[in-house]
PDB file of N, CA and C in Angstrom:
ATOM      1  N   UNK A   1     -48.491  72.325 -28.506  1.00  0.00           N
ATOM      2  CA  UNK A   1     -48.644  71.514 -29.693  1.00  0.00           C
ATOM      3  C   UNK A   1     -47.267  71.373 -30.351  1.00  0.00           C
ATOM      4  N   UNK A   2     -46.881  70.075 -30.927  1.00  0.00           N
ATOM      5  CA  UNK A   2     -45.333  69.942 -31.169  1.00  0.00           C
ATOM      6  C   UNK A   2     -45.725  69.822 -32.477  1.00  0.00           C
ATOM      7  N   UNK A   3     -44.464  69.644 -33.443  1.00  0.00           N
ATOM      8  CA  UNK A   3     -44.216  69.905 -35.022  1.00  0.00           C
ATOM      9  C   UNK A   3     -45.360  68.697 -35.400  1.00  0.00           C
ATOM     10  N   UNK A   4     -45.114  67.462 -34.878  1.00  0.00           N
ATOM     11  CA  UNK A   4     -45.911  66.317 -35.836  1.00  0.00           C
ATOM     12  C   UNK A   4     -47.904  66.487 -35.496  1.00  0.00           C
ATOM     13  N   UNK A   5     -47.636  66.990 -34.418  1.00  0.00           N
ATOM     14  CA  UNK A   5     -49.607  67.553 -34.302  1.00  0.00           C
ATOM     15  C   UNK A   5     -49.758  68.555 -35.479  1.00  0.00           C
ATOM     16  N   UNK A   6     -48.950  69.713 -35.876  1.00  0.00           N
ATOM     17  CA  UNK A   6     -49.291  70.581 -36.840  1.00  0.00           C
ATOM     18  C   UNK A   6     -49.196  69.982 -38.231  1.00  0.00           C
ATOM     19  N   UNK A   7     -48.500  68.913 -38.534  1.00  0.00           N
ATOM     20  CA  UNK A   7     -48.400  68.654 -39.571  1.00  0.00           C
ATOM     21  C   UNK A   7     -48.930  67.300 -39.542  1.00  0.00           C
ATOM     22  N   UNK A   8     -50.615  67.138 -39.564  1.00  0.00           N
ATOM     23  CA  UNK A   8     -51.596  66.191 -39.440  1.00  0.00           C
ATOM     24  C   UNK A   8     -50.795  65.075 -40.469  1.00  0.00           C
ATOM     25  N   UNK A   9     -50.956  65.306 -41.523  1.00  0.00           N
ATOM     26  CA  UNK A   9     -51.037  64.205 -42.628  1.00  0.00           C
ATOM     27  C   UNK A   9     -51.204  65.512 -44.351  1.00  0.00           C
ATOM     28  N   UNK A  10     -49.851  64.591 -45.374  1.00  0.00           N
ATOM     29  CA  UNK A  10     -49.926  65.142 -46.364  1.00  0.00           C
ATOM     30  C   UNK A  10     -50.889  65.338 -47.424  1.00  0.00           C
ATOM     31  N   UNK A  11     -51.029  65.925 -48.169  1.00  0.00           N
ATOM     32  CA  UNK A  11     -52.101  65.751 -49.028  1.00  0.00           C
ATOM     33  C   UNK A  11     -51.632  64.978 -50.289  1.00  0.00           C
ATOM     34  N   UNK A  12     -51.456  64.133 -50.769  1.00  0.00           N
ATOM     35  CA  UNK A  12     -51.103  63.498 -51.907  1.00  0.00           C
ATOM     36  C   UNK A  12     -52.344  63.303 -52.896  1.00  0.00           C
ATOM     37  N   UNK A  13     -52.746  64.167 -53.829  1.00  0.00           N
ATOM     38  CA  UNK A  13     -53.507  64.298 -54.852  1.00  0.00           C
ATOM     39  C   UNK A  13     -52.934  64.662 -56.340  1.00  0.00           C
ATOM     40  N   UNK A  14     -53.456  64.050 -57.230  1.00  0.00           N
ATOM     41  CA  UNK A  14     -52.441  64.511 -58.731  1.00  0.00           C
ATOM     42  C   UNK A  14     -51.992  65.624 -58.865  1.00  0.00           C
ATOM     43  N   UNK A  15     -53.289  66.630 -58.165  1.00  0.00           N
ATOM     44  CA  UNK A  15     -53.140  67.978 -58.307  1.00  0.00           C
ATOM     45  C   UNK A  15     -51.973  68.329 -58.304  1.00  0.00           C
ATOM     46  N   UNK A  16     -51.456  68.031 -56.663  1.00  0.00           N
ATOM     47  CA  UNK A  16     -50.533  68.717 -55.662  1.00  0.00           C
ATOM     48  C   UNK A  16     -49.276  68.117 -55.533  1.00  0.00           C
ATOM     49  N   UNK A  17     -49.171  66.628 -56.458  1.00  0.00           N
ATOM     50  CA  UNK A  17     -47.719  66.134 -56.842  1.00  0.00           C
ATOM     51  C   UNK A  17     -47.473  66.733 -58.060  1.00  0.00           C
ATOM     52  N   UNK A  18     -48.216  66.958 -59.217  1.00  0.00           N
ATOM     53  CA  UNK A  18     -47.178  67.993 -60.369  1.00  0.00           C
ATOM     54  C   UNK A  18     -46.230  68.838 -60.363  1.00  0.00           C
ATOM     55  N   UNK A  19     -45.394  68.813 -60.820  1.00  0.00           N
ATOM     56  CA  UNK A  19     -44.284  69.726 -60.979  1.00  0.00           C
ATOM     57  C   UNK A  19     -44.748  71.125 -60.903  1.00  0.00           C
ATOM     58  N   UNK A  20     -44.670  72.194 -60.507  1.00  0.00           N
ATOM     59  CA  UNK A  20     -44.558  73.377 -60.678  1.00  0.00           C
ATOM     60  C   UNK A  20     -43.343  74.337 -61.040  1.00  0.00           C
ATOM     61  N   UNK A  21     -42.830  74.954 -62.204  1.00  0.00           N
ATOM     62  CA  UNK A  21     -41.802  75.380 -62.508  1.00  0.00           C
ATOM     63  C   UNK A  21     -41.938  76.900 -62.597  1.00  0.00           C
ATOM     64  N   UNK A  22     -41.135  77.620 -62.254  1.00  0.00           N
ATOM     65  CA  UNK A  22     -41.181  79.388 -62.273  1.00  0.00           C
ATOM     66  C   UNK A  22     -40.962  79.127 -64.182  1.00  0.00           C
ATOM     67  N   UNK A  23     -40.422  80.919 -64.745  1.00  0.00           N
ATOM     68  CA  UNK A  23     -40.358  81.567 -65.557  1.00  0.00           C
ATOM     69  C   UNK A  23     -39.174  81.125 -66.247  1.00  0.00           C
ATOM     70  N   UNK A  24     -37.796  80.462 -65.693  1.00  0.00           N
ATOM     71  CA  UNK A  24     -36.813  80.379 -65.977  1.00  0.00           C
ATOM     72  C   UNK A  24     -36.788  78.767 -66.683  1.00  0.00           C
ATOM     73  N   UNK A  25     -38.077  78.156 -65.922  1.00  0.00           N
ATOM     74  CA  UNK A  25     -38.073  76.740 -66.313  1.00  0.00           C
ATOM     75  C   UNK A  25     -37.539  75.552 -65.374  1.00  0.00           C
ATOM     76  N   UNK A  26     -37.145  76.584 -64.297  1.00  0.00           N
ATOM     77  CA  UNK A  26     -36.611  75.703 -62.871  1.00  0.00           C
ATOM     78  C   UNK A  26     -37.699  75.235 -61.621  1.00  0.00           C
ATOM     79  N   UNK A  27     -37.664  74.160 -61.420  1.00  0.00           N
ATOM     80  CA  UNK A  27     -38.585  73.665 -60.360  1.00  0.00           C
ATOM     81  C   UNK A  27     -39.545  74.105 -59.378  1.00  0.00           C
ATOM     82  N   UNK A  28     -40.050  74.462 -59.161  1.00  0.00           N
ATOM     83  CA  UNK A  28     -40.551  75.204 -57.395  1.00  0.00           C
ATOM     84  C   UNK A  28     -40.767  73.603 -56.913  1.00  0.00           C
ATOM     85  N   UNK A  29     -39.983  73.774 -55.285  1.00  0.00           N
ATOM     86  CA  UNK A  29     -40.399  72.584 -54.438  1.00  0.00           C
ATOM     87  C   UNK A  29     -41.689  72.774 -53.703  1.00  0.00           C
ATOM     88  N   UNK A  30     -42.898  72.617 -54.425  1.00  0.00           N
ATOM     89  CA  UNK A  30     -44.036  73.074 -53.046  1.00  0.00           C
ATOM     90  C   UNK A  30     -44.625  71.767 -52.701  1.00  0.00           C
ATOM     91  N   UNK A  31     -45.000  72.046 -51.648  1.00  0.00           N
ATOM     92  CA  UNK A  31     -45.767  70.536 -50.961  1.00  0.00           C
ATOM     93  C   UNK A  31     -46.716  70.739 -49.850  1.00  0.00           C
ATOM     94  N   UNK A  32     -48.037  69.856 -49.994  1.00  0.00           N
ATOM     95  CA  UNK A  32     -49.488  70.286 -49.201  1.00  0.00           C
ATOM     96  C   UNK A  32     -49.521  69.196 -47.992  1.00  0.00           C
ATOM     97  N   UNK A  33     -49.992  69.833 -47.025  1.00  0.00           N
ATOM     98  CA  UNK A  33     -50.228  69.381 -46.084  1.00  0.00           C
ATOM     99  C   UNK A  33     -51.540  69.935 -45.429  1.00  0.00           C
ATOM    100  N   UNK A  34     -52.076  68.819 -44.810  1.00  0.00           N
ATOM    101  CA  UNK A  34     -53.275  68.937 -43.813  1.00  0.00           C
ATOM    102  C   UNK A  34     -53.051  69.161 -42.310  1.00  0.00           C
ATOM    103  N   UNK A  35     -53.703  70.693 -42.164  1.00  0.00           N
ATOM    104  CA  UNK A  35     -53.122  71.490 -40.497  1.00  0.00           C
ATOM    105  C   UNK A  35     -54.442  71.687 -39.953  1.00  0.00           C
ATOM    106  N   UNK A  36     -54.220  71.475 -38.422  1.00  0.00           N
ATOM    107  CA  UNK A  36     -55.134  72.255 -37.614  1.00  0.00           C
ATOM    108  C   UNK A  36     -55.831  73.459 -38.044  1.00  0.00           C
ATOM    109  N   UNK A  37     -56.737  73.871 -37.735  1.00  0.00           N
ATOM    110  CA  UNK A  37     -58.030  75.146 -37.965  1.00  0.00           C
ATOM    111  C   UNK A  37     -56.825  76.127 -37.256  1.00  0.00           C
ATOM    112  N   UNK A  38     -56.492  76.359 -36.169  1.00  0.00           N
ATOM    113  CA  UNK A  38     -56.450  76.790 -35.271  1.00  0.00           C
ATOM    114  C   UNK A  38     -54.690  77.566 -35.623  1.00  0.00           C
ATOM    115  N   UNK A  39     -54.239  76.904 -36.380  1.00  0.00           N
ATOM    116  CA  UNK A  39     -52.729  76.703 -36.673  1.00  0.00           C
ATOM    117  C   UNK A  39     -52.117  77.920 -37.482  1.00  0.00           C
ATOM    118  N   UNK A  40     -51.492  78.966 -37.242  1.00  0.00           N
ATOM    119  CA  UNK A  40     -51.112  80.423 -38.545  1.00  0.00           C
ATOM    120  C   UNK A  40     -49.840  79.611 -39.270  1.00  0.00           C
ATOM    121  N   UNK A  41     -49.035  80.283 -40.223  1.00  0.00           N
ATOM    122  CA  UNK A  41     -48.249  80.324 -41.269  1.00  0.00           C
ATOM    123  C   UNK A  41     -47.060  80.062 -40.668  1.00  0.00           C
ATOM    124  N   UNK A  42     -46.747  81.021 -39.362  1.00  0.00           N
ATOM    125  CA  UNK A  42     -45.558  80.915 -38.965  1.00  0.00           C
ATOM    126  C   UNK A  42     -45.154  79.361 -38.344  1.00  0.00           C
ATOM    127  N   UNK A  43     -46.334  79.132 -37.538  1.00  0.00           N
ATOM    128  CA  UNK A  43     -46.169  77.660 -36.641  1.00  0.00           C
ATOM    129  C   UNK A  43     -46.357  76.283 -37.744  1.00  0.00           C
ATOM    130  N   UNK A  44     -46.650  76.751 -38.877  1.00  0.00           N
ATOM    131  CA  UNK A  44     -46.564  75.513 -40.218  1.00  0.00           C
ATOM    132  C   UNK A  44     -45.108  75.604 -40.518  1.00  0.00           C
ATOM    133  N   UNK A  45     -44.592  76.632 -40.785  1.00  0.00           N
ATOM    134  CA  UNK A  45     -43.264  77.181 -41.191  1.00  0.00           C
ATOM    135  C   UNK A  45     -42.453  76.084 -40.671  1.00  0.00           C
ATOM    136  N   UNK A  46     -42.510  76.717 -38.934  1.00  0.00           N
ATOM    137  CA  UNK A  46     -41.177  76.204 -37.612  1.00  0.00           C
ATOM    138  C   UNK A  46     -41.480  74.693 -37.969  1.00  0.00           C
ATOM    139  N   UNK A  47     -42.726  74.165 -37.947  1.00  0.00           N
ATOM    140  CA  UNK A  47     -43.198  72.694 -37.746  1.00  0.00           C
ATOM    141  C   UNK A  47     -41.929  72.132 -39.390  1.00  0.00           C
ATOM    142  N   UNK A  48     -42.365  72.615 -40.452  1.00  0.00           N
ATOM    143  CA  UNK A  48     -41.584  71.663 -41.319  1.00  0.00           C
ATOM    144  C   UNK A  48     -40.319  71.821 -41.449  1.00  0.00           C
ATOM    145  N   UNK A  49     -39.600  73.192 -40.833  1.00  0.00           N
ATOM    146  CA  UNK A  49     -38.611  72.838 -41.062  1.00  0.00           C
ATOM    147  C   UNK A  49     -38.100  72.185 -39.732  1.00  0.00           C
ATOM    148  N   UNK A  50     -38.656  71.825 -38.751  1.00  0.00           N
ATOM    149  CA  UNK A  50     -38.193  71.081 -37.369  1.00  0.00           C
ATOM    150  C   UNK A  50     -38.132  69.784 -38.243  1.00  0.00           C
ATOM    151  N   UNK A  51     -39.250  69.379 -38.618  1.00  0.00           N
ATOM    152  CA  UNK A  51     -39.526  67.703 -38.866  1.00  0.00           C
ATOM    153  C   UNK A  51     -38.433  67.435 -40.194  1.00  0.00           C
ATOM    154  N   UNK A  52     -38.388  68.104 -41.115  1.00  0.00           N
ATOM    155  CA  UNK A  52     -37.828  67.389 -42.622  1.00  0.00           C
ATOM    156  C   UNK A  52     -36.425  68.158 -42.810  1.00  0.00           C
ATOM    157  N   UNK A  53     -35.957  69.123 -41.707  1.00  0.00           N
ATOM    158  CA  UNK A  53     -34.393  69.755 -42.231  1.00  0.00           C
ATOM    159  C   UNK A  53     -34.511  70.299 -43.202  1.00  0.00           C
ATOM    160  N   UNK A  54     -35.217  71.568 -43.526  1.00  0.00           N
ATOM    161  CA  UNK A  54     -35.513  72.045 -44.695  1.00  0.00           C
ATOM    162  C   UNK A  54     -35.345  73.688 -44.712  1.00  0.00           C
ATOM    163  N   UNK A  55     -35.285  74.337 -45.666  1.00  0.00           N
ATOM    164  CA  UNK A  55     -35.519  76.325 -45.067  1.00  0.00           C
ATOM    165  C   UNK A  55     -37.054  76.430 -46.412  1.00  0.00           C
ATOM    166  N   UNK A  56     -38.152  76.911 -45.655  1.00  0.00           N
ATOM    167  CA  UNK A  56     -39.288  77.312 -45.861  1.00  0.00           C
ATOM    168  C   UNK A  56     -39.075  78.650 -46.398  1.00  0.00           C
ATOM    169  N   UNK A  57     -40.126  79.341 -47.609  1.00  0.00           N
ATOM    170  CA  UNK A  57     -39.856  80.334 -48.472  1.00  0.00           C
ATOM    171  C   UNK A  57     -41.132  80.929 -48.140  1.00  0.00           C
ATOM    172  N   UNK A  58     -42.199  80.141 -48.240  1.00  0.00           N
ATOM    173  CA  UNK A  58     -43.342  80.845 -47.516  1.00  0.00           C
ATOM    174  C   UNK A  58     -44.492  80.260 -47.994  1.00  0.00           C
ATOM    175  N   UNK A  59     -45.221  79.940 -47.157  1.00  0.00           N
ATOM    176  CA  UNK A  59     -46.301  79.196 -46.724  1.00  0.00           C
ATOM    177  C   UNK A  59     -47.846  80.172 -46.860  1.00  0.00           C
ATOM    178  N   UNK A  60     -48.971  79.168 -48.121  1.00  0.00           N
ATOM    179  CA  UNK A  60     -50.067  79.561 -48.236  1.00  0.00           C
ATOM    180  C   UNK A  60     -50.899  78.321 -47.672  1.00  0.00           C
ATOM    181  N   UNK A  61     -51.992  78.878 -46.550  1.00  0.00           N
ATOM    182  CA  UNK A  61     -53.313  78.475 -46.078  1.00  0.00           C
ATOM    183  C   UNK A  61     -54.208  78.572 -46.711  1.00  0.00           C
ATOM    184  N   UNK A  62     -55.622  77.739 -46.602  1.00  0.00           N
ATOM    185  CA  UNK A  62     -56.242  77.641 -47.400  1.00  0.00           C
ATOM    186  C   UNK A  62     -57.625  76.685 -46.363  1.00  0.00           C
ATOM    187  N   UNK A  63     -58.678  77.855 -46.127  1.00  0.00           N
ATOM    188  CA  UNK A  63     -59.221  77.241 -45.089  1.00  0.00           C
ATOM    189  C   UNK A  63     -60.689  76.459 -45.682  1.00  0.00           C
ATOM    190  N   UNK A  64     -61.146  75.220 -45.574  1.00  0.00           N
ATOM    191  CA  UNK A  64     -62.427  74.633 -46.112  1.00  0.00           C
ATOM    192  C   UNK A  64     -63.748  74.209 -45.079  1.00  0.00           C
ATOM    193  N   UNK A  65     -64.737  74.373 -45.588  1.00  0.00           N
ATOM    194  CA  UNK A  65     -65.526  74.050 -44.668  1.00  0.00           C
ATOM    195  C   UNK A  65     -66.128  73.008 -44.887  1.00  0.00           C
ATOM    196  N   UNK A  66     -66.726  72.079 -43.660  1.00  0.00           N
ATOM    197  CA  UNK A  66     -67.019  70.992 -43.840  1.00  0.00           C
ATOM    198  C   UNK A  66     -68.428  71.052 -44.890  1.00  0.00           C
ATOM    199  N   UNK A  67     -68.482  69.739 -45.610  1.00  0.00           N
ATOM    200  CA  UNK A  67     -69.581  69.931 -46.758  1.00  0.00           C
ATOM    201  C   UNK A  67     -70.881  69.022 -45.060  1.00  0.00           C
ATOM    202  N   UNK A  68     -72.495  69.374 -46.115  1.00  0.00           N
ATOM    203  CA  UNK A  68     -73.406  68.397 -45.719  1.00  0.00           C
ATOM    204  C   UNK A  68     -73.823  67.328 -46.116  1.00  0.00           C
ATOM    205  N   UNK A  69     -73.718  66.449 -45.347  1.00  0.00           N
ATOM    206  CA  UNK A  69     -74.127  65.063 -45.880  1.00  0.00           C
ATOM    207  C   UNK A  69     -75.553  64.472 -45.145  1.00  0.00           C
ATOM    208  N   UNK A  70     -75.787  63.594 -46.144  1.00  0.00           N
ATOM    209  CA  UNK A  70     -77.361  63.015 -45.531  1.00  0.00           C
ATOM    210  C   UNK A  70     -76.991  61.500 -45.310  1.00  0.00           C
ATOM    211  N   UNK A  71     -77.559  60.702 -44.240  1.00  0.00           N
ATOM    212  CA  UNK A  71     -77.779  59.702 -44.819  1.00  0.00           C
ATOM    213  C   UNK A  71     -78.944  59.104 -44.174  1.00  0.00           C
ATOM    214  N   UNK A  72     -79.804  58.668 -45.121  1.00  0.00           N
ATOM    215  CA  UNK A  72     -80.721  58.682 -45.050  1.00  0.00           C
ATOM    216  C   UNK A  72     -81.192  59.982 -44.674  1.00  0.00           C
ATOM    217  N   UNK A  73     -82.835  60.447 -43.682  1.00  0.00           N
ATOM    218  CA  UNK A  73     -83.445  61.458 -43.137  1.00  0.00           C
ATOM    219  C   UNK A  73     -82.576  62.053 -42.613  1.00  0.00           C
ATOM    220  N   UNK A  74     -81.714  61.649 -41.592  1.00  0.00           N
ATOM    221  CA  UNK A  74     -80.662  62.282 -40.915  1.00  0.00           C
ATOM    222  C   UNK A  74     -79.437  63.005 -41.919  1.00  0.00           C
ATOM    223  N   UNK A  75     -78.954  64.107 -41.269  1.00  0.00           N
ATOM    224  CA  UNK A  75     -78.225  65.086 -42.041  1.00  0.00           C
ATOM    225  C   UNK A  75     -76.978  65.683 -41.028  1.00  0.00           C
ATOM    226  N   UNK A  76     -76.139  65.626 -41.300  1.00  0.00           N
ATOM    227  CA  UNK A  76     -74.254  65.857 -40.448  1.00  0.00           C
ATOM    228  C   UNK A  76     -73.940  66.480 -41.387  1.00  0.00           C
ATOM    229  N   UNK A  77     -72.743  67.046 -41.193  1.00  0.00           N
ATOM    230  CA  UNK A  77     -71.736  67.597 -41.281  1.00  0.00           C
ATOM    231  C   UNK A  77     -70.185  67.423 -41.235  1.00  0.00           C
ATOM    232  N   UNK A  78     -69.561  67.345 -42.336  1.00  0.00           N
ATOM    233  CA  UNK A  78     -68.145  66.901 -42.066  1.00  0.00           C
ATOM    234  C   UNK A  78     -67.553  68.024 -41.253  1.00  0.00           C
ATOM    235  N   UNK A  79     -66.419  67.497 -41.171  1.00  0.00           N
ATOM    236  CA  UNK A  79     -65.699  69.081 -40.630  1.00  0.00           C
ATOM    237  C   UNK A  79     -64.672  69.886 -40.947  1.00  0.00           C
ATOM    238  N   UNK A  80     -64.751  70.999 -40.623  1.00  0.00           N
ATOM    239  CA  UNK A  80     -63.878  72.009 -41.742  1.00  0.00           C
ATOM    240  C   UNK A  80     -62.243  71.855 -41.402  1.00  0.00           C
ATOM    241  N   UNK A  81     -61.789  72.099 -42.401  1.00  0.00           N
ATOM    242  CA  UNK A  81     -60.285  71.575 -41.958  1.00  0.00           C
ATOM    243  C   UNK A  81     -59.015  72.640 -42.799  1.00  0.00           C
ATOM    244  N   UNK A  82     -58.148  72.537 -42.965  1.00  0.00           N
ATOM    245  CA  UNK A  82     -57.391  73.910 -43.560  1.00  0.00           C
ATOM    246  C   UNK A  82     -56.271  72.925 -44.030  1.00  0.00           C
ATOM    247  N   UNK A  83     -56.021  74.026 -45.471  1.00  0.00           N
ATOM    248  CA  UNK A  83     -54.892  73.080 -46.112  1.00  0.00           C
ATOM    249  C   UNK A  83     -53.312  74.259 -46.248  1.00  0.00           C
ATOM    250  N   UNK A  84     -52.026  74.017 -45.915  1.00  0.00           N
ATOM    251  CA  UNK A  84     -51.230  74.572 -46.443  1.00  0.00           C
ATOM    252  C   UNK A  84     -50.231  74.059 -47.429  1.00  0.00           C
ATOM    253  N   UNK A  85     -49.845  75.032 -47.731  1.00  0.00           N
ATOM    254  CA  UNK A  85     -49.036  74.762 -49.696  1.00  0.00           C
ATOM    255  C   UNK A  85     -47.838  75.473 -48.605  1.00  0.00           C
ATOM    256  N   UNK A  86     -46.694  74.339 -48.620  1.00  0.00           N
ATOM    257  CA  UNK A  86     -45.296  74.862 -48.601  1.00  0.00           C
ATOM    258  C   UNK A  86     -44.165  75.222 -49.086  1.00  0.00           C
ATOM    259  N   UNK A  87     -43.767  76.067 -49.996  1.00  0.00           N
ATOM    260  CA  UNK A  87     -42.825  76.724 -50.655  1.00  0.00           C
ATOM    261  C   UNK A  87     -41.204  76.414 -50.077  1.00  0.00           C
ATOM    262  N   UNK A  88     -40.361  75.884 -50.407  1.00  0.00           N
ATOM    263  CA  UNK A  88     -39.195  75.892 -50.204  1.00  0.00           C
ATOM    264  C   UNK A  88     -38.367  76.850 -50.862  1.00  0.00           C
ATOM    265  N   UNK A  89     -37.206  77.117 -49.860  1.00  0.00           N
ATOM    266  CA  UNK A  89     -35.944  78.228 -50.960  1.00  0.00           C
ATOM    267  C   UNK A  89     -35.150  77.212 -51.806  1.00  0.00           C
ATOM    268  N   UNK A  90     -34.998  77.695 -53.199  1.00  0.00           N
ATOM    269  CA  UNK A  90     -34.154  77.002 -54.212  1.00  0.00           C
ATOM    270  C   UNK A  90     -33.281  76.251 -52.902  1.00  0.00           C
ATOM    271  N   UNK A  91     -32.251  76.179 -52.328  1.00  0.00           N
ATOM    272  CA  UNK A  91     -31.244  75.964 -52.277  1.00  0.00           C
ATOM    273  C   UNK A  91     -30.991  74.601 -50.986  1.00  0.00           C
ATOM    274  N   UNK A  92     -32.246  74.717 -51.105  1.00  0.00           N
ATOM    275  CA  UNK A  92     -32.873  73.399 -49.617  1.00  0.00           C
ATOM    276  C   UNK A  92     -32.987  71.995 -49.928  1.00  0.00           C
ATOM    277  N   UNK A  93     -32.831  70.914 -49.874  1.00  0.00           N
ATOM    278  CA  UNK A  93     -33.340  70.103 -50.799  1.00  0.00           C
ATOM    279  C   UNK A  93     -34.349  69.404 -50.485  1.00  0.00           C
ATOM    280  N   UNK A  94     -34.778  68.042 -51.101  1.00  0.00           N
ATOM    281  CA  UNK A  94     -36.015  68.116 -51.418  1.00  0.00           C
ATOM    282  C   UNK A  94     -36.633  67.100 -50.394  1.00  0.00           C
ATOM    283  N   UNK A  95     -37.775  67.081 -50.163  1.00  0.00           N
ATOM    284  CA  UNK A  95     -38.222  66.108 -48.790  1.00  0.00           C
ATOM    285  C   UNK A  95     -38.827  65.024 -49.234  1.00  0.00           C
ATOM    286  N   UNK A  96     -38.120  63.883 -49.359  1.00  0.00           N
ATOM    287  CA  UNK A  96     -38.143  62.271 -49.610  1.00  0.00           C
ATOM    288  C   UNK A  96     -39.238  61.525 -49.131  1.00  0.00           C
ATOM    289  N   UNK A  97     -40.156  62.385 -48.720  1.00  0.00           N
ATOM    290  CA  UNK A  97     -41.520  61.724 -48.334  1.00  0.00           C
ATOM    291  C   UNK A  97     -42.300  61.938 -49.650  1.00  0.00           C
ATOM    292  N   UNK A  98     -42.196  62.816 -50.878  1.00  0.00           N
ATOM    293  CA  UNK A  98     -42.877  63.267 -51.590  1.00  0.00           C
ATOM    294  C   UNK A  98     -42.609  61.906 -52.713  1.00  0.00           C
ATOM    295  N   UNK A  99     -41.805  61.866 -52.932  1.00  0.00           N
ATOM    296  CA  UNK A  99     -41.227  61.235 -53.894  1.00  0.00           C
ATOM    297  C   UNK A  99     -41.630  59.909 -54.541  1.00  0.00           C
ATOM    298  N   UNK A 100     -41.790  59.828 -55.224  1.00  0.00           N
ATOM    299  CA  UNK A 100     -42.296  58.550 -56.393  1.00  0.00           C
ATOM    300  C   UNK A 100     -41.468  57.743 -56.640  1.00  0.00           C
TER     301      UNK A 100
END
């Protein structure tokens, strides 16, 4: 599996574009992405910094399960899918896909 299979597609929600700032009042760069089930921390890690030239600080997963849906009598299942939050080190800059 190469960097752009692990890193399906971003998550762009209000949530997850807000600013997040530490204690000092300085930025945190974090940014969500949609990964394989199958996929750990480290192989999200290698994947973004292969694709965007970046140094990774450390990476939280976040695994969901598919909800049930009806339609009509009949009843499915979406499917479960996993989200990671990527942390950058201060000193990296910032990845121009995010950006407004």
């Amino acid at each position: 599996m190469n960097a752009y299979d692990i890193l399906r597609k971003p998550v762009i929600t209000e949530e997850s574009m807000n600013p997040v700032y530490d204690r000092e009042g300085n930025e945190i760069k974090k940014y969500t992405f949609k990964v394989p089930v199958t996929v750990n921390k480290i192989e999200v890690k290698k994947a973004v910094e292969e694709v965007f030239g970046v140094k990774v600080a450390k990476v939280n997963t976040m695994q969901y399960d598919g909800k049930v849906k009806r339609m009509g009598r009949f009843e499915g299942r979406r499917p479960s899918w996993k989200k990671a939050i990527v942390t950058l080190t201060e000193d990296s800059k910032t990845i121009e896909f995010f950006e407004m």
